[in-house]
Structure formats: structure tokens, C-alpha cells
Protein backbone atom coordinates (compact mmCIF):
# COMPACT_ATOMS: atom_id res chain seq x y z
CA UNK A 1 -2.19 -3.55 19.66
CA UNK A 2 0.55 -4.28 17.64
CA UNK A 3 0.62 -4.54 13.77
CA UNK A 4 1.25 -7.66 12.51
CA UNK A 5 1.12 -8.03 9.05
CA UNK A 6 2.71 -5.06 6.38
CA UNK A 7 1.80 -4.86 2.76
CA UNK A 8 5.15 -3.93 1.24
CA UNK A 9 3.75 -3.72 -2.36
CA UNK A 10 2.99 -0.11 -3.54
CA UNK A 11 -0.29 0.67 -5.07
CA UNK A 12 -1.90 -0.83 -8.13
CA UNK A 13 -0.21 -4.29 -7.14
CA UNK A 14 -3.76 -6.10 -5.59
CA UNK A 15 -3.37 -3.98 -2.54
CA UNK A 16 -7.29 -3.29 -1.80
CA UNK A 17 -7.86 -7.14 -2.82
CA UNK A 18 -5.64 -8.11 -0.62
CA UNK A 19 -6.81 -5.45 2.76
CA UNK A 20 -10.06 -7.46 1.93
CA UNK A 21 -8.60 -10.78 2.14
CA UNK A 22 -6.35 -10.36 5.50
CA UNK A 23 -9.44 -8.69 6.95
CA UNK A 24 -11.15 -11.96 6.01
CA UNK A 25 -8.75 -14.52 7.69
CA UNK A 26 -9.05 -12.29 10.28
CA UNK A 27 -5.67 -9.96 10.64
CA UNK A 28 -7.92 -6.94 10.64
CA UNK A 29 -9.38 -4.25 10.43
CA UNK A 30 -6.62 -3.33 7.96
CA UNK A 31 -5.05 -0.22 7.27
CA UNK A 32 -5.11 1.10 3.51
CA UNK A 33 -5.31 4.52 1.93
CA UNK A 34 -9.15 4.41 2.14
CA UNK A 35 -8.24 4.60 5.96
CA UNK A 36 -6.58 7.76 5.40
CA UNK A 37 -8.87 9.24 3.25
CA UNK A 38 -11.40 8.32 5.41
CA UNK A 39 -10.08 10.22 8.51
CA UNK A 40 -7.78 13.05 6.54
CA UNK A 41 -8.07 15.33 9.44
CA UNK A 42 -5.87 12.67 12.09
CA UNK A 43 -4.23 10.85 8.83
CA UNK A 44 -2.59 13.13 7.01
CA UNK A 45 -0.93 14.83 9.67
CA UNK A 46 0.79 11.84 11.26
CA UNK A 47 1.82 10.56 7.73
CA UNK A 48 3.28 14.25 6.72
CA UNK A 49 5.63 13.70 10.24
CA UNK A 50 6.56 10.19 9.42
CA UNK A 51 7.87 11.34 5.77
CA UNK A 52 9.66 13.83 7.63
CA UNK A 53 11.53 11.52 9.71
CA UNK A 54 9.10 11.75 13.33
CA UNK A 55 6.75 8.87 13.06
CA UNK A 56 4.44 7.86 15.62
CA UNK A 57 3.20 4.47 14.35
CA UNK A 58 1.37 3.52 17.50
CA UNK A 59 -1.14 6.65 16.74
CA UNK A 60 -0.59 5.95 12.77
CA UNK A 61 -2.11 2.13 13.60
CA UNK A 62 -4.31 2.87 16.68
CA UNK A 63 -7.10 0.48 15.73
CA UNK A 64 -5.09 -1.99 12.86
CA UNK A 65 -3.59 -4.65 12.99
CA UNK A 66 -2.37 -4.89 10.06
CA UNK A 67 -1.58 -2.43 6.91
CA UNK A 68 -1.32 -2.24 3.18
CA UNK A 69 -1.07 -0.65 0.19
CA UNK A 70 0.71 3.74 0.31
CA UNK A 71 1.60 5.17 2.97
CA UNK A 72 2.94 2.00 4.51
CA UNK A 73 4.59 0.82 1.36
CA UNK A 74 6.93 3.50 1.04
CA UNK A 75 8.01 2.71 5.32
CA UNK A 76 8.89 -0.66 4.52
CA UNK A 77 12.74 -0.20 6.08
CA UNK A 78 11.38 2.02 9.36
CA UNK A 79 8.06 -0.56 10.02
CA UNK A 80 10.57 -3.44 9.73
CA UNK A 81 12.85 -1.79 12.46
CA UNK A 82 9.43 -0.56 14.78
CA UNK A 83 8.30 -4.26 14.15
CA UNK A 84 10.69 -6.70 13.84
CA UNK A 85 8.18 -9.80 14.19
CA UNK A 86 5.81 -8.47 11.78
CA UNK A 87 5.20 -10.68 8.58
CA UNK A 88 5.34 -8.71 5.58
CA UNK A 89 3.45 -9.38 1.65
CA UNK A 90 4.88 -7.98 -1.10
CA UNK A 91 2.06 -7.92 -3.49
CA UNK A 92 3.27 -7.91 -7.23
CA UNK A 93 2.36 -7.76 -10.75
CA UNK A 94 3.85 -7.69 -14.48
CA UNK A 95 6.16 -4.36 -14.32
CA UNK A 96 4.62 -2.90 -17.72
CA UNK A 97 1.19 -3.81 -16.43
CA UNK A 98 1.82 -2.27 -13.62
CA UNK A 99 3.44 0.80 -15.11
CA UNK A 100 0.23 1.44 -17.24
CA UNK A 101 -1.87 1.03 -14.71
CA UNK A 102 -0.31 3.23 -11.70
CA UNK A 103 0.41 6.05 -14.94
CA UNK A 104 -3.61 6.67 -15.61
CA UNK A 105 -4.74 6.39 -11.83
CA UNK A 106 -2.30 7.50 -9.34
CA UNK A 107 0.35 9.16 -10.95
CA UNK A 108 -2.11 11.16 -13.24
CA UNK A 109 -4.27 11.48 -9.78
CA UNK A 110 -1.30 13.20 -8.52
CA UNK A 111 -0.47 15.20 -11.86
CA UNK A 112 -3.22 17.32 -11.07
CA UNK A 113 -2.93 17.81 -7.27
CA UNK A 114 -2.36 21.94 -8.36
CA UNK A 115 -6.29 21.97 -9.36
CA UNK A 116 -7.55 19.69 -7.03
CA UNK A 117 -10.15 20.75 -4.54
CA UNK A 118 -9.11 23.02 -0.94
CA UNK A 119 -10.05 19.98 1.17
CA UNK A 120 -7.82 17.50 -0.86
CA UNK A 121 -4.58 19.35 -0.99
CA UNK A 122 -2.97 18.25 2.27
CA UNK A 123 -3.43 14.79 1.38
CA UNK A 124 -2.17 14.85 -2.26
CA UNK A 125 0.69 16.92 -1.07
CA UNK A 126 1.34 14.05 1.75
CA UNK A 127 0.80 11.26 -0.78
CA UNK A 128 3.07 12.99 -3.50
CA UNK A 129 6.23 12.99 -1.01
CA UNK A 130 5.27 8.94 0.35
CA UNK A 131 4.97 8.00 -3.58
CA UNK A 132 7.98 10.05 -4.49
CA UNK A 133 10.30 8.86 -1.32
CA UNK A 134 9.08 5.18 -2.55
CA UNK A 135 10.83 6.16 -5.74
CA UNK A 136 8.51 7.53 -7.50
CA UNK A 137 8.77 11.20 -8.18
CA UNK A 138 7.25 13.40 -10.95
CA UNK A 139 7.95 13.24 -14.43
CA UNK A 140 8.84 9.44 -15.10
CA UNK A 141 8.37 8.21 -18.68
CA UNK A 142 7.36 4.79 -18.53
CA UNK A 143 10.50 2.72 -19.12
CA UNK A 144 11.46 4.65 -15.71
CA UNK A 145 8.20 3.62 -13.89
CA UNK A 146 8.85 0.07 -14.71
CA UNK A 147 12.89 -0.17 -13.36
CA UNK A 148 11.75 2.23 -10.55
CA UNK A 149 9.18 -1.21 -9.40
CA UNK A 150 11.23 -3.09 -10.41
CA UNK A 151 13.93 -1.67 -8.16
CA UNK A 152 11.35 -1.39 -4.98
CA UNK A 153 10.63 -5.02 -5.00
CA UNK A 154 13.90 -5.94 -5.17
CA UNK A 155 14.83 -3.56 -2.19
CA UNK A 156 12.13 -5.05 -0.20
CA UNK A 157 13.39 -8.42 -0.87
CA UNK A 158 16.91 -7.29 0.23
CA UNK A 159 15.65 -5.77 3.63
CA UNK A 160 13.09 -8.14 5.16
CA UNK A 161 14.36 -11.79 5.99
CA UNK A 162 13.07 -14.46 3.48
CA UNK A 163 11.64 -16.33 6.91
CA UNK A 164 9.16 -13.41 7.19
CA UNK A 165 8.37 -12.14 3.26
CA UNK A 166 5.89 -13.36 1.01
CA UNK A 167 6.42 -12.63 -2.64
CA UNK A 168 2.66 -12.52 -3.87
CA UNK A 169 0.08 -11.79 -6.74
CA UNK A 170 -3.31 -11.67 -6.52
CA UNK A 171 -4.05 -14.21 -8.99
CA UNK A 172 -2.40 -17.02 -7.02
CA UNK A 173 -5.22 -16.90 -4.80
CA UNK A 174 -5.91 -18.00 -0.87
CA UNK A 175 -3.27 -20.69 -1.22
CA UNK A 176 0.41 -18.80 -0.35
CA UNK A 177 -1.19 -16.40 1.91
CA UNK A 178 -2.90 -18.75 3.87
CA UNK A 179 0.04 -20.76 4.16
CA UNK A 180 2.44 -17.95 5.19
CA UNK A 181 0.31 -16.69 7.76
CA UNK A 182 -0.61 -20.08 9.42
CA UNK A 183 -4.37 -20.23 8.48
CA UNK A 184 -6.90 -22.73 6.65
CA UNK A 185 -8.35 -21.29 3.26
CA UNK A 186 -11.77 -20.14 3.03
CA UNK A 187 -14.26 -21.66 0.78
CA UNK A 188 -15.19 -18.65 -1.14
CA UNK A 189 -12.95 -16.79 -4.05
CA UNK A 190 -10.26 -14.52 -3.11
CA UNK A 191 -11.36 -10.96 -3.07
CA UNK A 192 -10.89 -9.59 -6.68
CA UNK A 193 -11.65 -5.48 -6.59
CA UNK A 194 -10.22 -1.63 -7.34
CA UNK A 195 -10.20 -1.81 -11.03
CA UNK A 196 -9.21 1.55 -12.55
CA UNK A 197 -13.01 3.00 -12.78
CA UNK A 198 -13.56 1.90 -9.09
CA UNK A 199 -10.10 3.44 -8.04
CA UNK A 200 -11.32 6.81 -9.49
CA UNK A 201 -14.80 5.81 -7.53
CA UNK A 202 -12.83 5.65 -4.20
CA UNK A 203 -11.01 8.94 -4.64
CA UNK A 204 -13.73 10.93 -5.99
CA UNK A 205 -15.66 9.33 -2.33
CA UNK A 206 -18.74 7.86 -4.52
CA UNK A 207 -17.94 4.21 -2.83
């Protein structure tokens, strides 16, 4: 099974709205953080070797066929070279939007990896090195966050050919993505989900 579409978009950017939407049009089951939260034990481990240069993607993806959202965002150059005919979404938002939101879920998720529980360490430790190799490291002030999105999009848009990116948000609905990917819209509203509350939902495991 080979992956064949890659969210390029790091978290907070529509990524779980859009894992339910290629699921839908049926590039699934998709690959998202849940997954590796979900299955920490295999997960983490493979992730840890990728950021230290020894991926195996086949056992990474054994069971997608497609991925979004962290880890994979922060592989964008390496999953381009392992596959080359992939199509690839950068998801998007408004950088200060963005900034505000990633600064009291993720990055303040990550602030506090030091107190976190025994059985979380491994992955916050793994997800800390994805977030900070994606140019994100500890410590930015705000006006840092923003040119440091700013400066992933635009280094996604300089690796992966125009023929095989879409530049996305959320809010434009089914149309673009149907459209890139070669398949009619459904009838019913784009998935719209992971607010801040439900991100802290996910992590905590009450959804």
C-alpha cells in the first residue's frame, strides 16, 4: 500500500478537518497524530528513528493511505523523495491566527512535557524534536511563530512541484480538494472539528 496523499500543513492549520474529509472521499484510513497516540507503543518508536535520519515509512504507514497533520508535516522533503507521485495539501490559515492558536495548545502542550505523566514522555519528547525540526523549537515569542509558518509554507511551496500541491484552507470547502484529487463533491458540509477545547479533549484521551 502506498501513501498517496501528504498533508504538508503543520498542526492547528484544519489538519483533523481535513483527515476527516480525505477519509470521506475515500483516500483513507488517514494517518494523523491521533494515530500515533493511539498506538504510542509501535508509533513513537518509528517516528523517534525517522527524526534521527532512519525512517521506515512502509512500517510508519502500514495500514494508510494517506497522512496529515505532525509527524508527517515536518517530513515533507524525505516523503516527497520516498513518494514522488504522491499529491500533497498544504492546509493553511491567517499566520497570527495561527500563531495564537498553536501557542495555547501545542506549544504550551509541549511547555510542560517535564511534568507530564510516565506514559506520555516518549511521545512529547518525539513530538518536541518533529515540531522543533519543522522549525519550531522552544522559546519563540510570537512575532517568531508567525515568520517561522510563514517560512514552512513557503518551503513547502518551493519543494513539491506546483502540478502536485494544493495550497488549501478549510473554509474553502469540498470544492479545491475535490478538484485536485479527481473526485465529485459530496452533498454534505465539509468536516469542521478540533477546536482548542476538543484538541485538549484528544490529548487528555476523553474523545
Amino acid at each position: 500500500m502506498s501513501v498517496r496523499v501528504i498533508g504538508s500543513g503543520v498542526g492547528r492549520t484544519g489538519t483533523y478537518s481535513l483527515k476527516l474529509a480525505i477519509n470521506q472521499l475515500g483516500f483513507g484510513p488517514c494517518h494523523h497524530m491521533e494515530a500515533v497516540l493511539q498506538n504510542m507503543e509501535a508509533q513513537v518508536p518509528l517516528w523517534s528513528d525517522a527524526l534521527n535520519g532512519d525512517p521506515d515509512w512502509q512500517a510508519i504507514y502500514s495500514g494508510f493511505e494517506s497522512a496529515v497533520d505532525w509527524p508527517t508535516a515536518g517530513f515533507f522533503r524525505e516523503l516527497y523523495a520516498a513518494y514522488p507521485s504522491a499529491k500533497f495539501v498544504l492546509t493553511g490559515r491567517n499566520p497570527e491566527n495561527w500563531a495564537d492558536s498553536f501557542a495555547t495548545t501545542i506549544y504550551k502542550l509541549l511547555a510542560g512535557k517535564d511534568e507530564a505523566p510516565p506514559e506520555m514522555k516518549a511521545w512529547l519528547e518525539m513530538a518536541d524534536g518533529v515540531i522543533a525540526k519543522t522549525g519550531f523549537p522552544a522559546g519563540l515569542d510570537r512575532d517568531r511563530l508567525i515568520e517561522a509558518f510563514v517560512a514552512h509554507n513557503e518551503a513547502v511551496k518551493e519543494t513539491i512541484p506546483a502540478s502536485q500541491l494544493l495550497v488549501f484552507e478549510v473554509k474553502e470547502g469540498w470544492g479545491p480538494l475535490c478538484e485536485f484529487l479527481g473526485v465529485p463533491a459530496p452533498d454534505e458540509p465539509f468536516p469542521r472539528t478540533n477546536d482548542r477545547a476538543e484538541f485538549w479533549d484528544r490529548v487528555s484521551g476523553k474523545i
